[in-house]
Structures are given as structure tokens and as C-alpha cells.
C-alpha atoms as a PDB file:
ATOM      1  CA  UNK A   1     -81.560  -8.300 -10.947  1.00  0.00           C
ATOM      2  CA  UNK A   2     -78.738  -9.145 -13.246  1.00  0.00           C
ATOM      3  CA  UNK A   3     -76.781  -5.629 -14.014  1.00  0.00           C
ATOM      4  CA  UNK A   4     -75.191  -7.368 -17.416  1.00  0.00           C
ATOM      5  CA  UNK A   5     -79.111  -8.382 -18.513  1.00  0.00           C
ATOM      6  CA  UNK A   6     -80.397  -5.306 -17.341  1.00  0.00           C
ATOM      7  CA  UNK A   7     -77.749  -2.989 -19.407  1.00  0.00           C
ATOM      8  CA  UNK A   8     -78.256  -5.714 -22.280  1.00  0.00           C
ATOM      9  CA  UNK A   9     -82.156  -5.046 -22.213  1.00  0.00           C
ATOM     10  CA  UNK A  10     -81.236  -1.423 -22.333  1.00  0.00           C
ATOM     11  CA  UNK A  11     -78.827  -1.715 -25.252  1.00  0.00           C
ATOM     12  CA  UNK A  12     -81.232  -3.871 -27.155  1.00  0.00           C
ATOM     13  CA  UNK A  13     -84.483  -1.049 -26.617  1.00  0.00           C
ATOM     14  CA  UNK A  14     -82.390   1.177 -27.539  1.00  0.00           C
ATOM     15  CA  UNK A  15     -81.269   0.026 -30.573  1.00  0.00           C
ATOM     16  CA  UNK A  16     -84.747  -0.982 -31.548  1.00  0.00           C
ATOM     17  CA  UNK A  17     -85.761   2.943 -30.543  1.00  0.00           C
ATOM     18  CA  UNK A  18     -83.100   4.600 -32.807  1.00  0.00           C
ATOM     19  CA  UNK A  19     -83.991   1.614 -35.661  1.00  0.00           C
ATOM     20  CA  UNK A  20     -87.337   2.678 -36.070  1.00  0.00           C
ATOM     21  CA  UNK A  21     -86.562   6.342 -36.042  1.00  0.00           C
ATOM     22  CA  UNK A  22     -84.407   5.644 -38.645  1.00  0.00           C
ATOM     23  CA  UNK A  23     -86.666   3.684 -40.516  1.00  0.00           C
ATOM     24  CA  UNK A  24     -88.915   6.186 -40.491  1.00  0.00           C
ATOM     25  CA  UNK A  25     -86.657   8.708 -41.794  1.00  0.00           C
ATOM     26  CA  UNK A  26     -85.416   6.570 -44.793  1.00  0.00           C
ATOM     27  CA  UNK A  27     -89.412   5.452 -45.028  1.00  0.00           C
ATOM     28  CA  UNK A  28     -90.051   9.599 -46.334  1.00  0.00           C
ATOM     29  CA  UNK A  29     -86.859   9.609 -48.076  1.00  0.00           C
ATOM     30  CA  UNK A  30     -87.254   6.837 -50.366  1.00  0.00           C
ATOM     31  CA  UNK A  31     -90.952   7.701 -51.081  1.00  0.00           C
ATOM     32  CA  UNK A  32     -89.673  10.953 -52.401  1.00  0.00           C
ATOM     33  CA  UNK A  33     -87.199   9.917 -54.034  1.00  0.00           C
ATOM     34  CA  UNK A  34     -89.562   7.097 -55.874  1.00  0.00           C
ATOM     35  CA  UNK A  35     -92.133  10.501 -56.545  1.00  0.00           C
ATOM     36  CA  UNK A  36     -89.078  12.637 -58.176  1.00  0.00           C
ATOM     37  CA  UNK A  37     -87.783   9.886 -59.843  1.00  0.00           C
ATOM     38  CA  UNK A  38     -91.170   7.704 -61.524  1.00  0.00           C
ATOM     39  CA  UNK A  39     -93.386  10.392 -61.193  1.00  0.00           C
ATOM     40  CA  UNK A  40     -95.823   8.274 -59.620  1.00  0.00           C
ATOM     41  CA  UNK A  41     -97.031  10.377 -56.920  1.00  0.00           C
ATOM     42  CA  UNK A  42     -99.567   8.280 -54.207  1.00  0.00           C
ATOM     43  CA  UNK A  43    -100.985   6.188 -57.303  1.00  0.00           C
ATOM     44  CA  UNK A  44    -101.185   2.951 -56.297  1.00  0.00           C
ATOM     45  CA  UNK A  45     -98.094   1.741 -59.035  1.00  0.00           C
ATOM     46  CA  UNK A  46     -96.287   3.918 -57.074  1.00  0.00           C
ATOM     47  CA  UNK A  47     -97.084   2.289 -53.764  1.00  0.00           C
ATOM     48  CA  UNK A  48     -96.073  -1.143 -54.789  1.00  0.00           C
ATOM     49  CA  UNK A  49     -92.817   0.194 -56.200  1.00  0.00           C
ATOM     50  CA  UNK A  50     -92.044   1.688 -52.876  1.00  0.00           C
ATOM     51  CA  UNK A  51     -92.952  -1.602 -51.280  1.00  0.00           C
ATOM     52  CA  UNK A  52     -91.073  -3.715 -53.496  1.00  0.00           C
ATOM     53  CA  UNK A  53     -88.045  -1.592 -53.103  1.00  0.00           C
ATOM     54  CA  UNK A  54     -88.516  -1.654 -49.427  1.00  0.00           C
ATOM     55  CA  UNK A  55     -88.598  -5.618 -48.792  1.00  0.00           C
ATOM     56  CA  UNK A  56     -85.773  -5.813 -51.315  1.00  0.00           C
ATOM     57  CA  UNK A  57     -83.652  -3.564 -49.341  1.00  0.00           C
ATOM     58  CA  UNK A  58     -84.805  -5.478 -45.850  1.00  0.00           C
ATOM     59  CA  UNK A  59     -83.889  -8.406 -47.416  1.00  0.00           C
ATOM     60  CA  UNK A  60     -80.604  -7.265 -48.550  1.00  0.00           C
ATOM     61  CA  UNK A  61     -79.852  -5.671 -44.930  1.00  0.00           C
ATOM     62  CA  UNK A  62     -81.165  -8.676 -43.212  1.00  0.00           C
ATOM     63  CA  UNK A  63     -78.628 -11.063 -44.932  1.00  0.00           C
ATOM     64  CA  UNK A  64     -75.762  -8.626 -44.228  1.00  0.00           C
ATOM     65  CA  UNK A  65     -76.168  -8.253 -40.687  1.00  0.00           C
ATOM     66  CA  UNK A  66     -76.845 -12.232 -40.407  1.00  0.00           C
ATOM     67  CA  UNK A  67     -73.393 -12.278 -42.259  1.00  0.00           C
ATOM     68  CA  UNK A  68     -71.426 -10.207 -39.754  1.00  0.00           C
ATOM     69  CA  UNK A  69     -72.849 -11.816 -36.814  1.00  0.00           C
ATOM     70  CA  UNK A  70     -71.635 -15.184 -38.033  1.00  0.00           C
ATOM     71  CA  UNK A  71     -68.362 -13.752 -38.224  1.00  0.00           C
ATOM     72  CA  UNK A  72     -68.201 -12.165 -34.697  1.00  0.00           C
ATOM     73  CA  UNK A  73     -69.680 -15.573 -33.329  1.00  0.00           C
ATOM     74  CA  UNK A  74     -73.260 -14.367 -32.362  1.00  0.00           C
ATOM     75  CA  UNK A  75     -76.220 -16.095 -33.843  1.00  0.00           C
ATOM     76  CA  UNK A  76     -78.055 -15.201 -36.307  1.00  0.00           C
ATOM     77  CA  UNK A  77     -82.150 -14.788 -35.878  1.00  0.00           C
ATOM     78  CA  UNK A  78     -82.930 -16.920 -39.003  1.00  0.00           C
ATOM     79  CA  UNK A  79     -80.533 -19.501 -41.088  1.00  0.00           C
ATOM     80  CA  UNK A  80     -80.817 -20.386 -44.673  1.00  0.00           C
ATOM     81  CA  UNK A  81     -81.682 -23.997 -45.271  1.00  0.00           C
ATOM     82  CA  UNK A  82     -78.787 -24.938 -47.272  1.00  0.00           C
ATOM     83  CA  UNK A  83     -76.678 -23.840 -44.079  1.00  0.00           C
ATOM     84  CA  UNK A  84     -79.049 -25.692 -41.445  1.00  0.00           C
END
């Protein structure tokens, strides 16, 4: 076995671990935060807000990150098509 894949595996479940924990957390955060601030409750207007919200902020994240591994010289998972 390969000790540089092997602690790259690790890094990479890892990071995927403490992702969705986080995710998670800001999942229960922004749903409150959507409640105190629309007053929606669980309706279902409220639901789509949160979802909305949620891909736009995935989105946003997603083209960040893509953005600072370009920089460092790693690859990005997806490219735009104006840059392919």
C-alpha cells in the first residue's frame, strides 16, 4: 500500500466527515433563521425558501473553492464552458 494514498484517502474522509457535520449544523441554523425571520414555520413556502437559499449558497461556495484551487494549481471537479 501506498502510505502518501493511504494518508490522502484519510485526509479526503475526513474532510468529507467534518463537511457533512457541518452541513448539518448550518442545515438547523439557516432553517431557523428563515422561521424567525419570514415567519414561515414548516409551510411549504417556507421549505422552498430554505431550498432556494441553500443551492444558492452551494453554488456560491462551489465556485469559490473551484476558484482557489485554480490558483494553487489543483483541478477543479467541474469547469465552466466558456473556460473549457
Amino acid at each position: 500500500m501506498n502510505p502518501k494514498m493511504f494518508i490522502q484517502t484519510m485526509i479526503t474522509l475526513a474532510s468529507a466527515s467534518l463537511g457533512l457535520v457541518a452541513a448539518l449544523a448550518w442545515n438547523e441554523a439557516i432553517k431557523a433563521a428563515i422561521k424567525a425571520v419570514f415567519h414561515t414555520g414548516d409551510s411549504l413556502a417556507g421549505l422552498f425558501t430554505y431550498a432556494v437559499l441553500a443551492t444558492i449558497l452551494a453554488v456560491v461556495v462551489l465556485i469559490y473553492l473551484a476558484r482557489v484551487s485554480s490558483r494553487i494549481g489543483g483541478e477543479s471537479a467541474f469547469t465552466r464552458e466558456a473556460e473549457g
